[in-house]
PDB file of N, CA and C in Angstrom:
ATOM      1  N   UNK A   1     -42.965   6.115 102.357  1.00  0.00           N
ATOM      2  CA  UNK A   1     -43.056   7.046 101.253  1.00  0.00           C
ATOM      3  C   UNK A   1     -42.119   6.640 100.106  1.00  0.00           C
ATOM      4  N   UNK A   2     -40.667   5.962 100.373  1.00  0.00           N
ATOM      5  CA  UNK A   2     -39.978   5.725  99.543  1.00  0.00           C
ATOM      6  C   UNK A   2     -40.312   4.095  98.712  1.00  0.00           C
ATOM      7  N   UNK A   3     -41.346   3.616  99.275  1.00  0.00           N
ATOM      8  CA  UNK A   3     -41.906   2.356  99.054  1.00  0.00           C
ATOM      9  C   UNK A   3     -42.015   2.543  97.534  1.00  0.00           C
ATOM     10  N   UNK A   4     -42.764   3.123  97.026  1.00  0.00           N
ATOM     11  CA  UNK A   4     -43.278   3.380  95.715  1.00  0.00           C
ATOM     12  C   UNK A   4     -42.663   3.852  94.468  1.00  0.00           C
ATOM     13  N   UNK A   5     -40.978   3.886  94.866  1.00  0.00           N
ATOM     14  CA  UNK A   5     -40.340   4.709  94.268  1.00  0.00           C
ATOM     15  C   UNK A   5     -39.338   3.426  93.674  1.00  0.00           C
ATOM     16  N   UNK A   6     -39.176   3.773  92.013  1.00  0.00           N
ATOM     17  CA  UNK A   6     -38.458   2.236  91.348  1.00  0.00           C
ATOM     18  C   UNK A   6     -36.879   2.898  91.164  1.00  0.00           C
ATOM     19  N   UNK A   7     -36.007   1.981  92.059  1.00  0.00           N
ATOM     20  CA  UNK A   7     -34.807   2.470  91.792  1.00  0.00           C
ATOM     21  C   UNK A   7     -34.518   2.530  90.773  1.00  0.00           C
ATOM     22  N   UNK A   8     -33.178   3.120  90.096  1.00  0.00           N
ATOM     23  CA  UNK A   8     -33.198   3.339  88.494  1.00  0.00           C
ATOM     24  C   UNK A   8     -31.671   2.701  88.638  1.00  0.00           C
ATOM     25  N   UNK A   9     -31.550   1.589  88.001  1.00  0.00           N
ATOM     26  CA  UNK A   9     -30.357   0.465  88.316  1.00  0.00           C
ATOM     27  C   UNK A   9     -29.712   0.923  86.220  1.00  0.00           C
ATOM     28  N   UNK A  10     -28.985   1.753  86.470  1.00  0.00           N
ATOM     29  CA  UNK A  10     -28.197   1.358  84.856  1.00  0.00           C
ATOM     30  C   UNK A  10     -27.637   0.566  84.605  1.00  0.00           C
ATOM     31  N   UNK A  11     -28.421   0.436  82.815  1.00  0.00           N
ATOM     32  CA  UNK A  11     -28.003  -1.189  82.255  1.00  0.00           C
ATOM     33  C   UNK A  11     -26.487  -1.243  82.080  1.00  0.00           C
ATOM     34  N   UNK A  12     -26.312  -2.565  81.860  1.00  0.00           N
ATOM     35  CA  UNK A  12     -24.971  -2.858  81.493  1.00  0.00           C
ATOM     36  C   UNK A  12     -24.954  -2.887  79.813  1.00  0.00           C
ATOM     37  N   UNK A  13     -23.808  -2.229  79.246  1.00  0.00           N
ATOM     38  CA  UNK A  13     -23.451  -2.172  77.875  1.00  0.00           C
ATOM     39  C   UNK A  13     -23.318  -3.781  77.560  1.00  0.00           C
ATOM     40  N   UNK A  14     -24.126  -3.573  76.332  1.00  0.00           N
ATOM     41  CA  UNK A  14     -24.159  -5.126  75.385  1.00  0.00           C
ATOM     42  C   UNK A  14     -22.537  -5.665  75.184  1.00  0.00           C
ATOM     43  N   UNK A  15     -22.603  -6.815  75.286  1.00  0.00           N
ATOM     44  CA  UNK A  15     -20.832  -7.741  75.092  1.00  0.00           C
ATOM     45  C   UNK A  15     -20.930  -7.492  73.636  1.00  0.00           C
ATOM     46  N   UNK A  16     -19.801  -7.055  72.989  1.00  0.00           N
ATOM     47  CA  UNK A  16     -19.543  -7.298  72.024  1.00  0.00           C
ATOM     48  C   UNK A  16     -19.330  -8.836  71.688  1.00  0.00           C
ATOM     49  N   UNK A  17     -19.554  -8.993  70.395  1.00  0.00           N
ATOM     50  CA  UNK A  17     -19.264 -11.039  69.861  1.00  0.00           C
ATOM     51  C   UNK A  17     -17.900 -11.202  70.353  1.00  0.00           C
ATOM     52  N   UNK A  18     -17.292 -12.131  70.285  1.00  0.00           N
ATOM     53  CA  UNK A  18     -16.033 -12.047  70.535  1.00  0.00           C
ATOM     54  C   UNK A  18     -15.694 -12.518  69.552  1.00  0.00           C
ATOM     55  N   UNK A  19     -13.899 -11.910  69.298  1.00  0.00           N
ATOM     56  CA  UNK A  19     -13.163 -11.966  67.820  1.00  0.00           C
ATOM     57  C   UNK A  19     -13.076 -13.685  67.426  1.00  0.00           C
ATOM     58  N   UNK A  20     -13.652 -14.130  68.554  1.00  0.00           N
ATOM     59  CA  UNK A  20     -12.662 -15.804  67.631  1.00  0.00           C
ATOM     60  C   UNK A  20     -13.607 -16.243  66.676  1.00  0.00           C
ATOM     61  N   UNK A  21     -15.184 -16.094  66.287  1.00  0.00           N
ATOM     62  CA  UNK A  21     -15.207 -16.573  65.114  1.00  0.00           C
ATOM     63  C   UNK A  21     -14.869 -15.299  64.163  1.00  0.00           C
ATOM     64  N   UNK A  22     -14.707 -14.130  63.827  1.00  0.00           N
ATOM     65  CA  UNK A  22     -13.991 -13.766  62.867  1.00  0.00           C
ATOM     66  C   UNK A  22     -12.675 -13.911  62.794  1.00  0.00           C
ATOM     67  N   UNK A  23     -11.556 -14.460  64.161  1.00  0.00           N
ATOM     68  CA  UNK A  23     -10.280 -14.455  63.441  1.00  0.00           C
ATOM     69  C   UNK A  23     -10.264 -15.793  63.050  1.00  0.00           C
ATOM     70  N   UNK A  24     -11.272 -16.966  63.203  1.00  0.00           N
ATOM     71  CA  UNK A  24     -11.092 -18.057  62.363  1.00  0.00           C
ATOM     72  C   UNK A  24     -11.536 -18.207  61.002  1.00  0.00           C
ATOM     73  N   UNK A  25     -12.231 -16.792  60.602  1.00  0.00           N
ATOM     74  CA  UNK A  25     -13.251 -16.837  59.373  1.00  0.00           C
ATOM     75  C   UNK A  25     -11.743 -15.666  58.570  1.00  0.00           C
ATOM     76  N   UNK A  26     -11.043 -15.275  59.305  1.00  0.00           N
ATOM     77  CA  UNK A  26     -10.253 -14.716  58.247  1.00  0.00           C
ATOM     78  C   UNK A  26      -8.831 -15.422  58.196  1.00  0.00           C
ATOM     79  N   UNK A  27      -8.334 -16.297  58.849  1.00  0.00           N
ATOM     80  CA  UNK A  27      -7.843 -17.501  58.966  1.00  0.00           C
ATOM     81  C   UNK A  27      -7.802 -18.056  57.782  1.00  0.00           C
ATOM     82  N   UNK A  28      -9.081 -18.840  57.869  1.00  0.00           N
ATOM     83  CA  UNK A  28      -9.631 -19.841  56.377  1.00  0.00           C
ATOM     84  C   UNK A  28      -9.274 -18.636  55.064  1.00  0.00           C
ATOM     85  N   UNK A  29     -10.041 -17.654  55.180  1.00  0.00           N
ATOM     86  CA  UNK A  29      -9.869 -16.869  53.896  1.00  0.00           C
ATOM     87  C   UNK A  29      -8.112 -16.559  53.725  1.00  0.00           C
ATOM     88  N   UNK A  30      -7.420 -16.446  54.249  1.00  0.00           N
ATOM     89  CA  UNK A  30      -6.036 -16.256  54.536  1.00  0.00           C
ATOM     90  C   UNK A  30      -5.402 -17.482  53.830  1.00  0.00           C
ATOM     91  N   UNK A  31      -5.576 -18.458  54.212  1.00  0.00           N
ATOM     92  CA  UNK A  31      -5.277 -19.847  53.861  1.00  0.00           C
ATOM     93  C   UNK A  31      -5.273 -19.836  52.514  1.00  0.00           C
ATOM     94  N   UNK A  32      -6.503 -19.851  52.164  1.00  0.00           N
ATOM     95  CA  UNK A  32      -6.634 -20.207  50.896  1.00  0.00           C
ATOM     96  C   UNK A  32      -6.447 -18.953  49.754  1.00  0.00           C
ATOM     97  N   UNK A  33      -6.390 -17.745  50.238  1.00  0.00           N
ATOM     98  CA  UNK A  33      -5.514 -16.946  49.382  1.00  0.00           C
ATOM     99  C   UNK A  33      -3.948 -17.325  49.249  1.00  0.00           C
ATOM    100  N   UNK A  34      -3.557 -17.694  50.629  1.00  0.00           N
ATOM    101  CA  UNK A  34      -1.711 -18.118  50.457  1.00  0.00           C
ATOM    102  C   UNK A  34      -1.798 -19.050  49.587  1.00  0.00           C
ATOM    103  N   UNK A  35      -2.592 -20.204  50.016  1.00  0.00           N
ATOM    104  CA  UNK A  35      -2.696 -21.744  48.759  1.00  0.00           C
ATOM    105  C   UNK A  35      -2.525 -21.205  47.048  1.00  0.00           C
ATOM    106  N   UNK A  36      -3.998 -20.142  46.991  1.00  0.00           N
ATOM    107  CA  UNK A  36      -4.018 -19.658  45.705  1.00  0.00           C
ATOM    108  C   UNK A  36      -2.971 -19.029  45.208  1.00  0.00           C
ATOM    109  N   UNK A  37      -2.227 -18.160  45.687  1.00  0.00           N
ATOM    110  CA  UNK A  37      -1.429 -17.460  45.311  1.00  0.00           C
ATOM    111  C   UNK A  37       0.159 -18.297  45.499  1.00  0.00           C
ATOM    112  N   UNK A  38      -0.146 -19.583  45.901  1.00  0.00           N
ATOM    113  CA  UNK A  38       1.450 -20.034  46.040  1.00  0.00           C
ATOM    114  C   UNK A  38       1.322 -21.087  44.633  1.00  0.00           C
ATOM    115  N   UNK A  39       0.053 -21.476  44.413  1.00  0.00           N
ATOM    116  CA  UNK A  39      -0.325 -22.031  43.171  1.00  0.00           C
ATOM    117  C   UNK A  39      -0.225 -21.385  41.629  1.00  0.00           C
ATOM    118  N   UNK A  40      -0.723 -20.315  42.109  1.00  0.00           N
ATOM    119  CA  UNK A  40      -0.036 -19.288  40.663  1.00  0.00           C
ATOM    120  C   UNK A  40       1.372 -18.894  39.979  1.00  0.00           C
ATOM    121  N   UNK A  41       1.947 -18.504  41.627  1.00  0.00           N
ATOM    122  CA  UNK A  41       3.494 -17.998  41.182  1.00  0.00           C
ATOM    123  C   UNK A  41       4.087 -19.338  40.911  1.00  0.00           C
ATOM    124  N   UNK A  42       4.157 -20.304  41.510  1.00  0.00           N
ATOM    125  CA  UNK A  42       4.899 -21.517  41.357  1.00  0.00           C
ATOM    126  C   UNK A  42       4.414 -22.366  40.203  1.00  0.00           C
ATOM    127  N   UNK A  43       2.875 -22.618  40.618  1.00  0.00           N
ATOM    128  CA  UNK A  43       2.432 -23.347  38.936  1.00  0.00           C
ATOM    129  C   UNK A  43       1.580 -24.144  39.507  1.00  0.00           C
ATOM    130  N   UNK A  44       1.381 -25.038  38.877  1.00  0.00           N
ATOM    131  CA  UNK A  44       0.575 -26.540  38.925  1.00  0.00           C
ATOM    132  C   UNK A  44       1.200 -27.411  39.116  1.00  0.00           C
ATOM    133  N   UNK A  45       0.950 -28.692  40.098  1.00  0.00           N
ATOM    134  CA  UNK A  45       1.594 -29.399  40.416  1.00  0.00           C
ATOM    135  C   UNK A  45       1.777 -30.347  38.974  1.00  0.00           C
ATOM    136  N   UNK A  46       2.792 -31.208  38.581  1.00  0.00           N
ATOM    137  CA  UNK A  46       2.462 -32.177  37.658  1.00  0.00           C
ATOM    138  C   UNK A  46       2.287 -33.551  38.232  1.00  0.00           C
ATOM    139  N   UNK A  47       1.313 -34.260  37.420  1.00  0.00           N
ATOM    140  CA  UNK A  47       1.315 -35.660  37.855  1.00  0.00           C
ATOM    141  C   UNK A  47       2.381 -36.567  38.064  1.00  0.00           C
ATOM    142  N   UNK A  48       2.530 -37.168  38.756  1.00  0.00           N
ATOM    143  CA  UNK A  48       3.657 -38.301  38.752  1.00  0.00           C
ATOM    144  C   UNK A  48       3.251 -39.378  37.826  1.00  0.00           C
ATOM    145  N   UNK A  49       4.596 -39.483  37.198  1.00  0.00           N
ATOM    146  CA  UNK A  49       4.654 -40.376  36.224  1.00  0.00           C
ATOM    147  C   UNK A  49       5.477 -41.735  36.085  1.00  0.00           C
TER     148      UNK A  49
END
């Protein structure tokens, strides 16, 4: 009688992505705000002469 009967197995919750490609994507953006902003306050490099 219990032949016919579909156990009811609950799903498993979806994996979230994992953080490492966003903490390498805010990394890069990090970077190159420090670059930019160490380029402003300080200046432009000058050529060697």
């Amino acid at each position: 009688m219990n032949e016919n009967i579909i156990p009811f197995r609950k799903q498993k919750p979806p994996r979230k992505p994992r953080p490492t490609k966003l903490l390498v994507a805010l990394a890069i953006i990090a970077f190159f705000i420090a670059a930019w902003a160490y380029f402003y306050l300080v200046g432009q490099p000058h050529p060697a002469q």
